[in-house]
PDB file of N, CA and C in Angstrom:
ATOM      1  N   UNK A   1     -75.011  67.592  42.128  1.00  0.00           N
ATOM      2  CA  UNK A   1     -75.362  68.993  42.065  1.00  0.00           C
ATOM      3  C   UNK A   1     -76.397  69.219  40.963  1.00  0.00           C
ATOM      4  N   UNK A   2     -76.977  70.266  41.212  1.00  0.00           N
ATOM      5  CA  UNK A   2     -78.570  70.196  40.394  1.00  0.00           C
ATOM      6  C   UNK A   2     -78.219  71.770  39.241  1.00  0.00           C
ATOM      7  N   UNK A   3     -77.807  71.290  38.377  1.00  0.00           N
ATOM      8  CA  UNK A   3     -77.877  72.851  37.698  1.00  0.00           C
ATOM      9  C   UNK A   3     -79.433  73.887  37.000  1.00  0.00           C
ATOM     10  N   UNK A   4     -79.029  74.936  37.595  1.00  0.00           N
ATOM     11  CA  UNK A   4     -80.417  75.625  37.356  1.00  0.00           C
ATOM     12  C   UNK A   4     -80.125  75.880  35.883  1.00  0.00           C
ATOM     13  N   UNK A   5     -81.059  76.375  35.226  1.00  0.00           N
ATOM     14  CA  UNK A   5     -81.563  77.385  33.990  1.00  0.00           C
ATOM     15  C   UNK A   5     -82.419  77.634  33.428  1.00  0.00           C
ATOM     16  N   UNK A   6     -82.773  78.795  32.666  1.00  0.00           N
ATOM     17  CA  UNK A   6     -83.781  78.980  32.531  1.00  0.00           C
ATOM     18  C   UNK A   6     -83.749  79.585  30.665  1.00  0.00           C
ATOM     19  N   UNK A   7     -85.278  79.036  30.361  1.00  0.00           N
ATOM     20  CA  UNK A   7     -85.155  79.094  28.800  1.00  0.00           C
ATOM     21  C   UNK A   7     -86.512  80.143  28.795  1.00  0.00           C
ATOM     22  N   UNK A   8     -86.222  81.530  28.061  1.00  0.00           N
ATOM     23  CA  UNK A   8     -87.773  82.248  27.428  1.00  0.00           C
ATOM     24  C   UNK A   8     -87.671  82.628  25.986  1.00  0.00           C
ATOM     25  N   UNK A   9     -88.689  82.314  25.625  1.00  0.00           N
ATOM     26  CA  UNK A   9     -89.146  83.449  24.154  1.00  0.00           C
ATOM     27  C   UNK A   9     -89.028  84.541  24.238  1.00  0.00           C
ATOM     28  N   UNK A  10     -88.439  85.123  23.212  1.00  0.00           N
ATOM     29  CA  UNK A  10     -88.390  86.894  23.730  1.00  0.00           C
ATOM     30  C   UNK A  10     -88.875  87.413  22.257  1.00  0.00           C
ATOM     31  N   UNK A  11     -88.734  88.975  21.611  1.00  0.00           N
ATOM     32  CA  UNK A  11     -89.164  89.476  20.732  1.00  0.00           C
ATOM     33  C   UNK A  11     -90.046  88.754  20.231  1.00  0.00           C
ATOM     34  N   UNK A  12     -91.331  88.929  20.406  1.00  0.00           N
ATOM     35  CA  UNK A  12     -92.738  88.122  20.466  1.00  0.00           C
ATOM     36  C   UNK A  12     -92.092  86.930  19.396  1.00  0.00           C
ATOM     37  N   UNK A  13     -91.957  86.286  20.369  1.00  0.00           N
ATOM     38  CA  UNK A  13     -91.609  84.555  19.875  1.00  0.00           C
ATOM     39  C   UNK A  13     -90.618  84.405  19.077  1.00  0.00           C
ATOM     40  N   UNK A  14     -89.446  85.780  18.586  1.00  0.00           N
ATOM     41  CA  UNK A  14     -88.564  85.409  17.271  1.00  0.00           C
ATOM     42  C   UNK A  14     -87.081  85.480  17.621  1.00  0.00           C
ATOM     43  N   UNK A  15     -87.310  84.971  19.104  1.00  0.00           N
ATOM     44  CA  UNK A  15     -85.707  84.841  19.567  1.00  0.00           C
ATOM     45  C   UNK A  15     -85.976  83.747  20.991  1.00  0.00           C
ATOM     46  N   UNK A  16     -84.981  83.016  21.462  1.00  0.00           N
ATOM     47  CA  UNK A  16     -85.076  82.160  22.266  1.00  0.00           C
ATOM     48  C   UNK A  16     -83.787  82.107  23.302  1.00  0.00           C
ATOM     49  N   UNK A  17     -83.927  82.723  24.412  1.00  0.00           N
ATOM     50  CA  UNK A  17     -82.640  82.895  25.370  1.00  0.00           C
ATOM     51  C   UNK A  17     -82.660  81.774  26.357  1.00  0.00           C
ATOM     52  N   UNK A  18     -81.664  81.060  26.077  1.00  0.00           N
ATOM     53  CA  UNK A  18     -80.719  79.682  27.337  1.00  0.00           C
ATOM     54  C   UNK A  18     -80.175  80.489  28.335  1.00  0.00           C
ATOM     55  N   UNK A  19     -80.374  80.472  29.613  1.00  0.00           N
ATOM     56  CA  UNK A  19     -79.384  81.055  30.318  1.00  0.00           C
ATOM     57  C   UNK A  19     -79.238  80.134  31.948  1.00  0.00           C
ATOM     58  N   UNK A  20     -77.920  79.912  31.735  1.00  0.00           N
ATOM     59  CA  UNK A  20     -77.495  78.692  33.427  1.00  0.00           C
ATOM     60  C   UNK A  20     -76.429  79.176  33.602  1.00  0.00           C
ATOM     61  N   UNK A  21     -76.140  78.920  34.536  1.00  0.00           N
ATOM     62  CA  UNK A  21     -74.710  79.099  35.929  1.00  0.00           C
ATOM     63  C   UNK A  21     -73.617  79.939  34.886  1.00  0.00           C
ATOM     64  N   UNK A  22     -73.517  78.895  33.624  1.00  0.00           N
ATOM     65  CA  UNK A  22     -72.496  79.156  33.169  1.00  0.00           C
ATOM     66  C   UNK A  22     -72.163  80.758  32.352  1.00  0.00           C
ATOM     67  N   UNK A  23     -73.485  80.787  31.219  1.00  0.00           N
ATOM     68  CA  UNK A  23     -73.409  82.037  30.082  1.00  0.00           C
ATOM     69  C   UNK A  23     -75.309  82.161  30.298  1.00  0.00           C
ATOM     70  N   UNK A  24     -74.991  83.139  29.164  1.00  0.00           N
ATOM     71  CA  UNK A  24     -76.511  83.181  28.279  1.00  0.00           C
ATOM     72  C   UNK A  24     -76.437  82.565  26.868  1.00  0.00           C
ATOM     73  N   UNK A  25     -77.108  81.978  26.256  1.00  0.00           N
ATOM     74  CA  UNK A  25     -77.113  81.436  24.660  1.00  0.00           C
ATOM     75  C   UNK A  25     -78.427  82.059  24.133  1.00  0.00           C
ATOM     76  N   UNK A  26     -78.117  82.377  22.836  1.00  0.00           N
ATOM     77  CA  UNK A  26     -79.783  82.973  22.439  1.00  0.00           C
ATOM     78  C   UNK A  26     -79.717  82.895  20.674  1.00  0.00           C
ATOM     79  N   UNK A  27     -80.670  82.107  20.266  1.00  0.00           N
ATOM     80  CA  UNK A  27     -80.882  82.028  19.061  1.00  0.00           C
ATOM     81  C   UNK A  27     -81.884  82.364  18.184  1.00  0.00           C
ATOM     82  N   UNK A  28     -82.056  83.000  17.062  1.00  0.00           N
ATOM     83  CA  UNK A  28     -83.620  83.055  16.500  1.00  0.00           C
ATOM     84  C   UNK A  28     -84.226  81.711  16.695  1.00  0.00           C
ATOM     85  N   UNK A  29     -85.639  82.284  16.281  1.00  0.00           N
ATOM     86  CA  UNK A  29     -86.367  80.697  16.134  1.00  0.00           C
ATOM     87  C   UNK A  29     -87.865  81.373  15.620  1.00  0.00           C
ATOM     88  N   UNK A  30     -88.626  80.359  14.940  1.00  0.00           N
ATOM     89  CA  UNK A  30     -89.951  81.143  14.274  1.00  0.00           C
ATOM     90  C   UNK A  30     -90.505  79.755  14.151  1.00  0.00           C
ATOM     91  N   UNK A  31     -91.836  79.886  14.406  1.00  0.00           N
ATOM     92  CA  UNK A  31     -92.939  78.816  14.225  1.00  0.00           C
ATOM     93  C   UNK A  31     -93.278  79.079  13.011  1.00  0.00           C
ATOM     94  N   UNK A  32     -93.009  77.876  12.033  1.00  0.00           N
ATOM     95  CA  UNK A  32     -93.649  78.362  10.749  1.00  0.00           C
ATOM     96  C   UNK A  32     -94.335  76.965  10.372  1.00  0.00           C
ATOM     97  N   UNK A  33     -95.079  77.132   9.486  1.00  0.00           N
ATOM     98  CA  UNK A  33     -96.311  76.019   9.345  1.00  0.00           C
ATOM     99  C   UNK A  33     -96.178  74.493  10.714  1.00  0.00           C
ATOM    100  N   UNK A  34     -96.461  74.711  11.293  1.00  0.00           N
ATOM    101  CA  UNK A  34     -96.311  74.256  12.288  1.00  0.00           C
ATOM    102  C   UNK A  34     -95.438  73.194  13.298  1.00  0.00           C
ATOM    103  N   UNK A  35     -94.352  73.944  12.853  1.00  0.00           N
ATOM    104  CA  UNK A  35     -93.465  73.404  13.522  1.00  0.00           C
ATOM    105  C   UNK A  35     -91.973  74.577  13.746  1.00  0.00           C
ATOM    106  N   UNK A  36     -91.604  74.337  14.838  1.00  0.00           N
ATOM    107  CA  UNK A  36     -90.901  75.251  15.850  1.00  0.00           C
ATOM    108  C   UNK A  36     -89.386  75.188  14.713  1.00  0.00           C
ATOM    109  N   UNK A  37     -88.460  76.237  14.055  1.00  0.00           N
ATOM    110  CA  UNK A  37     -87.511  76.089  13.751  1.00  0.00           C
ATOM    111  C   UNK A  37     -86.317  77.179  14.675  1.00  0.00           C
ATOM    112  N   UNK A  38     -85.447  76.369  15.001  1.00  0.00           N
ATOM    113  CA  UNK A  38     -84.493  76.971  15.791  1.00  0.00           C
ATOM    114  C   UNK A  38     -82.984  77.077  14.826  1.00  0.00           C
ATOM    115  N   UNK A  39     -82.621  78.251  15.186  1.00  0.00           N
ATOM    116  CA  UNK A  39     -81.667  78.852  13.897  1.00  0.00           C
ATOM    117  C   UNK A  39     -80.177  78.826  14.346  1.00  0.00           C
ATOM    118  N   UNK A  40     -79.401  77.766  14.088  1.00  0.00           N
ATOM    119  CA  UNK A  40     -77.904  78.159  14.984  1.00  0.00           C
ATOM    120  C   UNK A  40     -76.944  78.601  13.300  1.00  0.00           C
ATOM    121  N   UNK A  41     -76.305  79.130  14.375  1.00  0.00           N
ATOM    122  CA  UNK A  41     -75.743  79.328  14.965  1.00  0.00           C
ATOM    123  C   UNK A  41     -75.853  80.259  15.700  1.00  0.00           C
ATOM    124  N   UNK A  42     -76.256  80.281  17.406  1.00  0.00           N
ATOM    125  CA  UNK A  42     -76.391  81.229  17.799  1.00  0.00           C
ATOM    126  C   UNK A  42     -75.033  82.109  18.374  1.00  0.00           C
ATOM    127  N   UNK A  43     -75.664  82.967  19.289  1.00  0.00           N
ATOM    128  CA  UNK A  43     -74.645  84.082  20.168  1.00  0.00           C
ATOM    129  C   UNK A  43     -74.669  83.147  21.761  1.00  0.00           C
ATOM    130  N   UNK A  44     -73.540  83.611  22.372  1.00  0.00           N
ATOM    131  CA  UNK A  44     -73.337  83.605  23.390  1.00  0.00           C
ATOM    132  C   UNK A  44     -72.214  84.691  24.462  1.00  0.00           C
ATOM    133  N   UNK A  45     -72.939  84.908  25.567  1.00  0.00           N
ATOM    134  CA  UNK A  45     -72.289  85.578  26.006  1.00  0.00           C
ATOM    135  C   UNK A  45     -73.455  87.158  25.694  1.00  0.00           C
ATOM    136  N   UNK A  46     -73.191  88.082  26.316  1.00  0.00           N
ATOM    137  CA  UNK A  46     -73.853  89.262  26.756  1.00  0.00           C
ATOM    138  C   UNK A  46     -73.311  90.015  25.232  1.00  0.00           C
ATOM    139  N   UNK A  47     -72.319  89.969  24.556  1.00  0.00           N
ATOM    140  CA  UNK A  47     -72.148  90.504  23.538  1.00  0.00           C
ATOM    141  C   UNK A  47     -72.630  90.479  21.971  1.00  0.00           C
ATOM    142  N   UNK A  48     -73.411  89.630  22.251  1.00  0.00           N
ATOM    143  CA  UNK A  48     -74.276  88.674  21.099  1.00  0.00           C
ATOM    144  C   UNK A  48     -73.288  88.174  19.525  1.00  0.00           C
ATOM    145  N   UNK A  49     -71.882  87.898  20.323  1.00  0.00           N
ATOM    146  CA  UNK A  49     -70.882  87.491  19.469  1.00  0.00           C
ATOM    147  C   UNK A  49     -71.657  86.114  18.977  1.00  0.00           C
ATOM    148  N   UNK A  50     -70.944  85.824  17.565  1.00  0.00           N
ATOM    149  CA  UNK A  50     -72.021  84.236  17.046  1.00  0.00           C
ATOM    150  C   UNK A  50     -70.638  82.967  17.872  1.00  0.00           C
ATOM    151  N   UNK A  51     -71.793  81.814  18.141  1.00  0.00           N
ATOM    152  CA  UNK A  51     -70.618  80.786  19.015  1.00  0.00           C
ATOM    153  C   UNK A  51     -71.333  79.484  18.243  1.00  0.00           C
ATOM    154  N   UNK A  52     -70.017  78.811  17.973  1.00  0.00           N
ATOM    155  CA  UNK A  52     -70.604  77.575  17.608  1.00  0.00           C
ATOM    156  C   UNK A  52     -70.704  76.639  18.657  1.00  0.00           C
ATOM    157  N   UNK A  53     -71.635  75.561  18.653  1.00  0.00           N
ATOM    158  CA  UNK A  53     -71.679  75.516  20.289  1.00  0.00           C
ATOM    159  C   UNK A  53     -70.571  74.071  20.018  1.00  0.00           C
ATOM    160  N   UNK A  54     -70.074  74.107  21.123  1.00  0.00           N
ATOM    161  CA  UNK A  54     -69.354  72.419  21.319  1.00  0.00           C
ATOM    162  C   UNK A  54     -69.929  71.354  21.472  1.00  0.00           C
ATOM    163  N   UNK A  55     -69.400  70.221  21.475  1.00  0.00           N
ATOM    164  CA  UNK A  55     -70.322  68.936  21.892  1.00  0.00           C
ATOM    165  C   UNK A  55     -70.985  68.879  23.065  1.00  0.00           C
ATOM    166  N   UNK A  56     -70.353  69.276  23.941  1.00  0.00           N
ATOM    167  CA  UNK A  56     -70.733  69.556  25.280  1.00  0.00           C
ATOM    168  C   UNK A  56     -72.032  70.646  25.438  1.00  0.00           C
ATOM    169  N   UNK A  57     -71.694  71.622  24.608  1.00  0.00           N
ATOM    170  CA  UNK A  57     -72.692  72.441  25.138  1.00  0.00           C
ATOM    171  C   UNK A  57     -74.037  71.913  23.908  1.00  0.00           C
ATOM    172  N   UNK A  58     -73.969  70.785  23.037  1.00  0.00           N
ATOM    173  CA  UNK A  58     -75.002  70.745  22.253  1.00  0.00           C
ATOM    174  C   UNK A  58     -75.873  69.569  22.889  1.00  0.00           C
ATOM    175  N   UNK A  59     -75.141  68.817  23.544  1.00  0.00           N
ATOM    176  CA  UNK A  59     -75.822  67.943  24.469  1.00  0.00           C
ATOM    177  C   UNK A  59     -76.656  68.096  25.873  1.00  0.00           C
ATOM    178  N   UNK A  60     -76.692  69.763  25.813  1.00  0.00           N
ATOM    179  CA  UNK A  60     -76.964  69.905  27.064  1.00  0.00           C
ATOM    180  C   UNK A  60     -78.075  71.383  26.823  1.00  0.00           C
ATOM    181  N   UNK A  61     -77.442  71.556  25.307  1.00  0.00           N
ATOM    182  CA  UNK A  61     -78.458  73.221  25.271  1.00  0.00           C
ATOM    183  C   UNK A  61     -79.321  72.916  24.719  1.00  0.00           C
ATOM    184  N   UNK A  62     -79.337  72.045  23.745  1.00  0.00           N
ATOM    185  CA  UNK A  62     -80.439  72.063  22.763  1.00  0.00           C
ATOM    186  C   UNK A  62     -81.576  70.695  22.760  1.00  0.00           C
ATOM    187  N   UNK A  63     -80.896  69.200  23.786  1.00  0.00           N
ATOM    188  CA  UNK A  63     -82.338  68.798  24.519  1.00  0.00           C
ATOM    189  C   UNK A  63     -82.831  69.827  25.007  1.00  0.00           C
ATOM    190  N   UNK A  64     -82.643  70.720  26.480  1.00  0.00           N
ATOM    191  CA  UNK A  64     -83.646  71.243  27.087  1.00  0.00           C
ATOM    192  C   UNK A  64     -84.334  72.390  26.192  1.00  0.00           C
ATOM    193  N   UNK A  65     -83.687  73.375  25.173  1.00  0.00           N
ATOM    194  CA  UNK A  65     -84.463  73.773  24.475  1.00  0.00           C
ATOM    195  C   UNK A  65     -85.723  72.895  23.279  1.00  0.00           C
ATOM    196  N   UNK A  66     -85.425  72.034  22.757  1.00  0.00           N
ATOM    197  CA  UNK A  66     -86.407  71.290  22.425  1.00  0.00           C
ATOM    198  C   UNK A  66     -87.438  71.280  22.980  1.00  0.00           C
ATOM    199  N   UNK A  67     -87.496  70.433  24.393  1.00  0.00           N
ATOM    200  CA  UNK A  67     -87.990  69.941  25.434  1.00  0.00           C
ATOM    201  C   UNK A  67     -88.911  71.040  26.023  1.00  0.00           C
ATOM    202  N   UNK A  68     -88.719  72.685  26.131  1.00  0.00           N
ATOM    203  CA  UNK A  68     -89.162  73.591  26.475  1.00  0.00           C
ATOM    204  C   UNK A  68     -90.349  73.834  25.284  1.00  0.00           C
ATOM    205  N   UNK A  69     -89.689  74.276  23.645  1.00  0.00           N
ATOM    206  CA  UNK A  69     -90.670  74.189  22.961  1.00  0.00           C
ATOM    207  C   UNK A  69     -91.751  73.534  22.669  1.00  0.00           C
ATOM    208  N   UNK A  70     -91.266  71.816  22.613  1.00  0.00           N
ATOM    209  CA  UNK A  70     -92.237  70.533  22.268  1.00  0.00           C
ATOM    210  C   UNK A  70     -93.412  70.742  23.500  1.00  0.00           C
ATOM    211  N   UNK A  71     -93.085  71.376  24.576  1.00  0.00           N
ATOM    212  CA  UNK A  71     -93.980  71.676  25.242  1.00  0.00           C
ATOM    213  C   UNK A  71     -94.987  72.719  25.380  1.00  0.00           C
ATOM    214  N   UNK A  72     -94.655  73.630  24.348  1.00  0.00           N
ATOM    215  CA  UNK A  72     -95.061  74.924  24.595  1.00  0.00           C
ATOM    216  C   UNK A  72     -96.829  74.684  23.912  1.00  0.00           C
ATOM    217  N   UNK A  73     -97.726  75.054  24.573  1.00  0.00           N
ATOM    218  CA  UNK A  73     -99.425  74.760  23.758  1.00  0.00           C
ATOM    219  C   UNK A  73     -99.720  76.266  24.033  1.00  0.00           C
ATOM    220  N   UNK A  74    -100.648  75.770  22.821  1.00  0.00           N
ATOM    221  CA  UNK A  74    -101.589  77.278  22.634  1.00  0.00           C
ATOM    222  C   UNK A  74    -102.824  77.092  22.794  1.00  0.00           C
ATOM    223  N   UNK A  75    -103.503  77.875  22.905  1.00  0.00           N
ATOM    224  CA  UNK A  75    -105.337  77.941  23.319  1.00  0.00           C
ATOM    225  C   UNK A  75    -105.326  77.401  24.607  1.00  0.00           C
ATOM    226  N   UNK A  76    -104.218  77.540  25.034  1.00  0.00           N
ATOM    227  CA  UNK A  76    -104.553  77.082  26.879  1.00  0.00           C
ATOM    228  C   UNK A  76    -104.200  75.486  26.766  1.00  0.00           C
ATOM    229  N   UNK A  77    -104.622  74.522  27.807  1.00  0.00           N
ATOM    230  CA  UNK A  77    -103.777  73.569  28.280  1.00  0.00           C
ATOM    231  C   UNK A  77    -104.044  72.446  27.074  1.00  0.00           C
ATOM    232  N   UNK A  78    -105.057  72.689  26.659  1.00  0.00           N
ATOM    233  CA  UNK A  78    -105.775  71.785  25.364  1.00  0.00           C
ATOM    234  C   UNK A  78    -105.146  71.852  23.987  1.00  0.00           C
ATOM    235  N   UNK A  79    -104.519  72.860  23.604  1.00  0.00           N
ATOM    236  CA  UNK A  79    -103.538  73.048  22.467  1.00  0.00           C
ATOM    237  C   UNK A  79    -102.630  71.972  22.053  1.00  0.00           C
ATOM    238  N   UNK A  80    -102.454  72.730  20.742  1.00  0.00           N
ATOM    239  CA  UNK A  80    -101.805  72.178  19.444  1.00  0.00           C
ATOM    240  C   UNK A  80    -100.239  72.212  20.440  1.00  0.00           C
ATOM    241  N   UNK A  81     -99.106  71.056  20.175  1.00  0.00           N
ATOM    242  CA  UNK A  81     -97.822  71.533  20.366  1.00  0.00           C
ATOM    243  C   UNK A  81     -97.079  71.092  18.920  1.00  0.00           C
ATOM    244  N   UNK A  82     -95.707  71.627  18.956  1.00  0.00           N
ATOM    245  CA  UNK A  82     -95.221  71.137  17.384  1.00  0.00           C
ATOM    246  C   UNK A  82     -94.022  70.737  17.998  1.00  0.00           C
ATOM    247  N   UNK A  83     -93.236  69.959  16.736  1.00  0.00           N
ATOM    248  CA  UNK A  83     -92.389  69.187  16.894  1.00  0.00           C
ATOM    249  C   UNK A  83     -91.063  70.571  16.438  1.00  0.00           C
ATOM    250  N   UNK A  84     -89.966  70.069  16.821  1.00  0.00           N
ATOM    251  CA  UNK A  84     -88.588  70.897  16.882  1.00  0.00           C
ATOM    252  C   UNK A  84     -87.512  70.401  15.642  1.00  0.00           C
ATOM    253  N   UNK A  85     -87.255  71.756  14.658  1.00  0.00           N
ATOM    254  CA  UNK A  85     -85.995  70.985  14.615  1.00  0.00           C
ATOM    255  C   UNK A  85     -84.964  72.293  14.271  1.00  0.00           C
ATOM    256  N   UNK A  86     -83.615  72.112  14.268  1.00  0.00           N
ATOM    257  CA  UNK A  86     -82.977  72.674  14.362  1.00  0.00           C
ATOM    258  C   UNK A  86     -82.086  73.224  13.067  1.00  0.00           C
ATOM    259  N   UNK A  87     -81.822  74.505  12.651  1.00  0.00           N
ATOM    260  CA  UNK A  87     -81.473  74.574  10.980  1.00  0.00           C
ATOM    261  C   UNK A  87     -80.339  75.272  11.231  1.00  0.00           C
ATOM    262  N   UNK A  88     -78.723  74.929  10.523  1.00  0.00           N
ATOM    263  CA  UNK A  88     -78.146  75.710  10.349  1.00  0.00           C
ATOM    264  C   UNK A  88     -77.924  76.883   9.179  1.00  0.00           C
ATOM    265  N   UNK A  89     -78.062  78.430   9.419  1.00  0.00           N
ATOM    266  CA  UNK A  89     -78.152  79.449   9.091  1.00  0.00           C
ATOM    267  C   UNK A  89     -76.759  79.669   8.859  1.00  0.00           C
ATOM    268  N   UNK A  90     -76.370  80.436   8.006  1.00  0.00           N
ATOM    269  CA  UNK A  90     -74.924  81.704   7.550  1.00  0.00           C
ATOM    270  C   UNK A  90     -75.118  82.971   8.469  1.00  0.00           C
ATOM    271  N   UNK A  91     -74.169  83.097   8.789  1.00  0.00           N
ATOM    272  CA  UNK A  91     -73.936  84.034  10.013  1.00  0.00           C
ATOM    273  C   UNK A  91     -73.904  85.561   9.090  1.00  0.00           C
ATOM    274  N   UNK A  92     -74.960  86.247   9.582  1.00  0.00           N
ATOM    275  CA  UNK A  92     -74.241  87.639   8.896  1.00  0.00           C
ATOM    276  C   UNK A  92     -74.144  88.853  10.253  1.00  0.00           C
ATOM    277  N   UNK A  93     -72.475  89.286   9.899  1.00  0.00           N
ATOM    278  CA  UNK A  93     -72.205  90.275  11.496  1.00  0.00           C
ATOM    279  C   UNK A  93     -72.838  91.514  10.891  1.00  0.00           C
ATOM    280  N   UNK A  94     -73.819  91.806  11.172  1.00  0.00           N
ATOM    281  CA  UNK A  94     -74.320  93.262  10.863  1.00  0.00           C
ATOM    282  C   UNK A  94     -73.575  94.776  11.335  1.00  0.00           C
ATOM    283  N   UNK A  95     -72.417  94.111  12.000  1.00  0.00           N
ATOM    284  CA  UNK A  95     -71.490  95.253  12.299  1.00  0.00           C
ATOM    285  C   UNK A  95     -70.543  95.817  11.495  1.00  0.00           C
ATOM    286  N   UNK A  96     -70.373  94.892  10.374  1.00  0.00           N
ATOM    287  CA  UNK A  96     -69.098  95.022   9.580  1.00  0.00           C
ATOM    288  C   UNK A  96     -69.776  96.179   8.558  1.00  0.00           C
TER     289      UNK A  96
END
C-alpha cells in the first residue's frame, strides 16, 4: 500500500505542515544563514496541542520533511538548496 502525504510551507516560510492518512504535524522552521532549521517539538492534530513525536513517527516524518526542504531552490531551477537540521526548542503554551 502506497501512503499519500503532503508537506507545505505556510506563514511565508515560518511554519511547515506534514499531513497523511493518519494526522496533520506542523512545526516552525526558518532559513537562517543558510541553512533550513526545523523546530520540534511540534503540534499535532487540528488543535495545535505540542506532541512529541515517537520513533515511529520520527522515522517517517522527518526523512520526508528533510527531503522536501533539501530540495526546495530558489531563483528558479538553478538555485542555491541548503542542508536540514533539526533543533529541539522549550515548549511555551501561550494559553496558560
Amino acid at each position: 500500500m502506497i501512503e499519500t502525504y503532503q508537506i507545505r510551507l505556510t506563514a511565508r516560510n515560518e511554519g511547515i505542515d506534514y499531513v497523511d492518512e493518519q494526522d496533520i504535524y506542523r512545526f516552525g522552521v526558518a532559513l537562517t544563514d543558510r541553512v533550513w532549521r526545523v523546530f520540534l517539538p511540534g503540534s499535532k492534530g487540528e488543535k495545535f496541542g505540542m506532541h512529541e513525536l515517537t520513533e515511529a513517527e520520527v522515522s517517517v516524518v522527518l526523512p520526508r520533511i528533510k527531503q522536501f526542504l533539501e530540495s526546495r531552490k530558489y531563483f528558479g531551477i538553478i538555485g542555491s538548496t541548503y542542508p536540514v537540521i533539526f533543533e529541539q526548542r522549550e515548549w511555551t503554551d501561550l494559553r496558560s
